[in-house]
C-alpha atoms as a PDB file:
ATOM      1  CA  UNK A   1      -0.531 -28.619   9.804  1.00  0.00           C
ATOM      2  CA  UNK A   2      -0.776 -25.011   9.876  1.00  0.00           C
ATOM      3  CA  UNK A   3      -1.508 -22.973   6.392  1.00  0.00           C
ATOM      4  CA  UNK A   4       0.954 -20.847   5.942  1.00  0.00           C
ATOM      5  CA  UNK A   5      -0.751 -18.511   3.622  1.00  0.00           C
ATOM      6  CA  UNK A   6      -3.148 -18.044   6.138  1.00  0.00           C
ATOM      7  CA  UNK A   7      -1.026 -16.742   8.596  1.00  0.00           C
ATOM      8  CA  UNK A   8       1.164 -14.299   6.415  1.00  0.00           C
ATOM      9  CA  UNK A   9       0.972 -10.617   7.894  1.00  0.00           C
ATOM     10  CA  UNK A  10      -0.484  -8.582   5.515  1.00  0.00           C
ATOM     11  CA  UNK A  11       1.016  -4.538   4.887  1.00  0.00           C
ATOM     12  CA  UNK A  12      -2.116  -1.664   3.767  1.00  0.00           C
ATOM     13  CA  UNK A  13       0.170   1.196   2.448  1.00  0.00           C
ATOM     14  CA  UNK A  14       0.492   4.142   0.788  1.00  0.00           C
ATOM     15  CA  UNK A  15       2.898   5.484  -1.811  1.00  0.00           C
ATOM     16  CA  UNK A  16       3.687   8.920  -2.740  1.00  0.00           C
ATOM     17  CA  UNK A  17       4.234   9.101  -6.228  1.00  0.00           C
ATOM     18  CA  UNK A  18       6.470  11.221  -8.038  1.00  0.00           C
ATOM     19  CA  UNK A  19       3.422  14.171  -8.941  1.00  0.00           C
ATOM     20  CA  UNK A  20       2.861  14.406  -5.367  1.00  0.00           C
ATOM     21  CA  UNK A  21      -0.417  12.004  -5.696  1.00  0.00           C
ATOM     22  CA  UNK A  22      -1.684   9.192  -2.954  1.00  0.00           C
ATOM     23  CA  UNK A  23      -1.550   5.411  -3.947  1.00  0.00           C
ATOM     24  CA  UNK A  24      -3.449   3.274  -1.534  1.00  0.00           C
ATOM     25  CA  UNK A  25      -2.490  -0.712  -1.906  1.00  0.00           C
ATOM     26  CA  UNK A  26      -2.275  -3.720  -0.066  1.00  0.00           C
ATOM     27  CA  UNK A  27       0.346  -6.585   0.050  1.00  0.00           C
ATOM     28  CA  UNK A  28       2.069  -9.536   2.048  1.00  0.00           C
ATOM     29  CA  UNK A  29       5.593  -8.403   1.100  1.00  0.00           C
ATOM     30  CA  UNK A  30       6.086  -4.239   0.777  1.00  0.00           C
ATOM     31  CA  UNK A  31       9.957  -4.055  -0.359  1.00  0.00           C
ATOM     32  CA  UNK A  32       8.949  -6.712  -3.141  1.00  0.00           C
ATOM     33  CA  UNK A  33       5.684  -4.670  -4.254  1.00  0.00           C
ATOM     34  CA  UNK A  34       7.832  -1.472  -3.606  1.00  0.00           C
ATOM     35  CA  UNK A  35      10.320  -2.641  -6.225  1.00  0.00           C
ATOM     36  CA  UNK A  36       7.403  -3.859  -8.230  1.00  0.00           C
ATOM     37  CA  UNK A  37       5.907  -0.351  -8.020  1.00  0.00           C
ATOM     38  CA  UNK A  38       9.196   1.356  -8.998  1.00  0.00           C
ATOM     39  CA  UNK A  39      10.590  -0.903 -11.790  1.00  0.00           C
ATOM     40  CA  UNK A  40       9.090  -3.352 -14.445  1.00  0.00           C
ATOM     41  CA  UNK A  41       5.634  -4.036 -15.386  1.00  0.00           C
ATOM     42  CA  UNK A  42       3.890  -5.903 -12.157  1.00  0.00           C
ATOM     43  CA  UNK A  43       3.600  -2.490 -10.540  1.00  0.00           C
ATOM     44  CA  UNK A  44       0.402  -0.686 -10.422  1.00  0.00           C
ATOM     45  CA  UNK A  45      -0.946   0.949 -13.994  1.00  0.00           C
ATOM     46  CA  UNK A  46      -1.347   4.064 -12.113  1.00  0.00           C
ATOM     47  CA  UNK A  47       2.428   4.046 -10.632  1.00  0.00           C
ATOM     48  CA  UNK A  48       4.181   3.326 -13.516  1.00  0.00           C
ATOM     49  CA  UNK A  49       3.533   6.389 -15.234  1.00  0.00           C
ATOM     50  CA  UNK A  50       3.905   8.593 -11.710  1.00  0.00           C
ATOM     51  CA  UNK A  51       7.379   6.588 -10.649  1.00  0.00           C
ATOM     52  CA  UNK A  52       9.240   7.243  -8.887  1.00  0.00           C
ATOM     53  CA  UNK A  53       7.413   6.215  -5.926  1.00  0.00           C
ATOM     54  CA  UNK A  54       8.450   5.898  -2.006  1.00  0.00           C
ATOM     55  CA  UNK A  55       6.396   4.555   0.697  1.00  0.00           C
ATOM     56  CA  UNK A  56       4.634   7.225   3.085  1.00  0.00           C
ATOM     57  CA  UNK A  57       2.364   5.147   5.606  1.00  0.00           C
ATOM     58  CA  UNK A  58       2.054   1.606   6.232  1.00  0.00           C
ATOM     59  CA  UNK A  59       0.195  -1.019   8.977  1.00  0.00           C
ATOM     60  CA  UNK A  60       0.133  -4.889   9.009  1.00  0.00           C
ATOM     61  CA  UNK A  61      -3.512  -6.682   9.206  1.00  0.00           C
ATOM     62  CA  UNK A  62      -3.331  -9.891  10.376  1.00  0.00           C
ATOM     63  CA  UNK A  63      -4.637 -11.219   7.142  1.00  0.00           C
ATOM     64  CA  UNK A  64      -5.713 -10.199   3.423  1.00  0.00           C
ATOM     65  CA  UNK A  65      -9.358 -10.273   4.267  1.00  0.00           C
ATOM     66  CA  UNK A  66      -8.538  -7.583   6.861  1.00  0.00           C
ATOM     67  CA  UNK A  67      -5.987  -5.447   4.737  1.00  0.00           C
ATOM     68  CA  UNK A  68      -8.628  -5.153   2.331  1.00  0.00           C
ATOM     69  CA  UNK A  69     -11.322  -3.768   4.246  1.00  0.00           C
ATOM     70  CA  UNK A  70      -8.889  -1.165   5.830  1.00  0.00           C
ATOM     71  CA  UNK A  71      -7.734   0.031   2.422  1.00  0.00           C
ATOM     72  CA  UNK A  72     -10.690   0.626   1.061  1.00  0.00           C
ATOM     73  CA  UNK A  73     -11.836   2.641   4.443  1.00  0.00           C
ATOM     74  CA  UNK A  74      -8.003   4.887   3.183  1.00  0.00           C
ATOM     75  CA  UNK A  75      -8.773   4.602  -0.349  1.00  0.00           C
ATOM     76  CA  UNK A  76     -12.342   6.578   0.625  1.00  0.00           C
ATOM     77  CA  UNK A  77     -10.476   9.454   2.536  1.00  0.00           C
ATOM     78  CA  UNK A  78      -9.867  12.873   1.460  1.00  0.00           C
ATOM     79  CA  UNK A  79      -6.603  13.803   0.567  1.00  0.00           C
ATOM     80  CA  UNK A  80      -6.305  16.027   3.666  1.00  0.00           C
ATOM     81  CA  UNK A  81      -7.037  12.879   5.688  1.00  0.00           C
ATOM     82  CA  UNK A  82      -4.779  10.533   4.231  1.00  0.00           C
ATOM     83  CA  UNK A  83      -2.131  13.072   5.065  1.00  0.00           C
ATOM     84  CA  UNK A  84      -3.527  13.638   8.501  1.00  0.00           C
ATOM     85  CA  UNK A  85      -2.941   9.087   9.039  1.00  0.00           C
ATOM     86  CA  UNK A  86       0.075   9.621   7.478  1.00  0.00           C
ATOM     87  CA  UNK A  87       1.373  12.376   9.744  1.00  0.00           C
ATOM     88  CA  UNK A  88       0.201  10.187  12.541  1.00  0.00           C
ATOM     89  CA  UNK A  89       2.611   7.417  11.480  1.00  0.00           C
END
């Protein structure tokens, strides 16, 4: 028997929000955490008070160990290079 948690795909993305900042966050289902980001209280601290948001950049990881290395590697870019992986997209 195969864990399934194990084997979800994991999303590394990054949100626009509505001052024109960079949000860098990982998860293993982005329309929920989208909604989460734009409604309600599970969203990020830093995205409720910038909402709306909308979803610039994203790439699946083959698991959360994975996403999490790759966004902090985004999370340490420059602004100009976040928009330069973005643009890439």
């Amino acid at each position: 028997m195969t864990d399934k948690k194990n084997n979800e795909n994991w999303v590394v993305y990054i949100l626009e929000c509505s001052d024109n900042t960079l949000y860098t966050g990982i998860t293993n289902n982005l329309e929920k955490r989208l909604l989460q980001h734009n409604t309600g209280t599970e969203g990020a601290k830093y995205t409720r008070a910038r909402r709306p948001v909308k979803c610039v950049y994203n790439e699946e990881q083959k698991n959360r160990s994975d996403a999490t290395k790759r966004e902090l590697i985004i999370k340490k870019l420059s602004r100009v290079e976040k928009l330069k992986l973005i643009n890439s997209m």
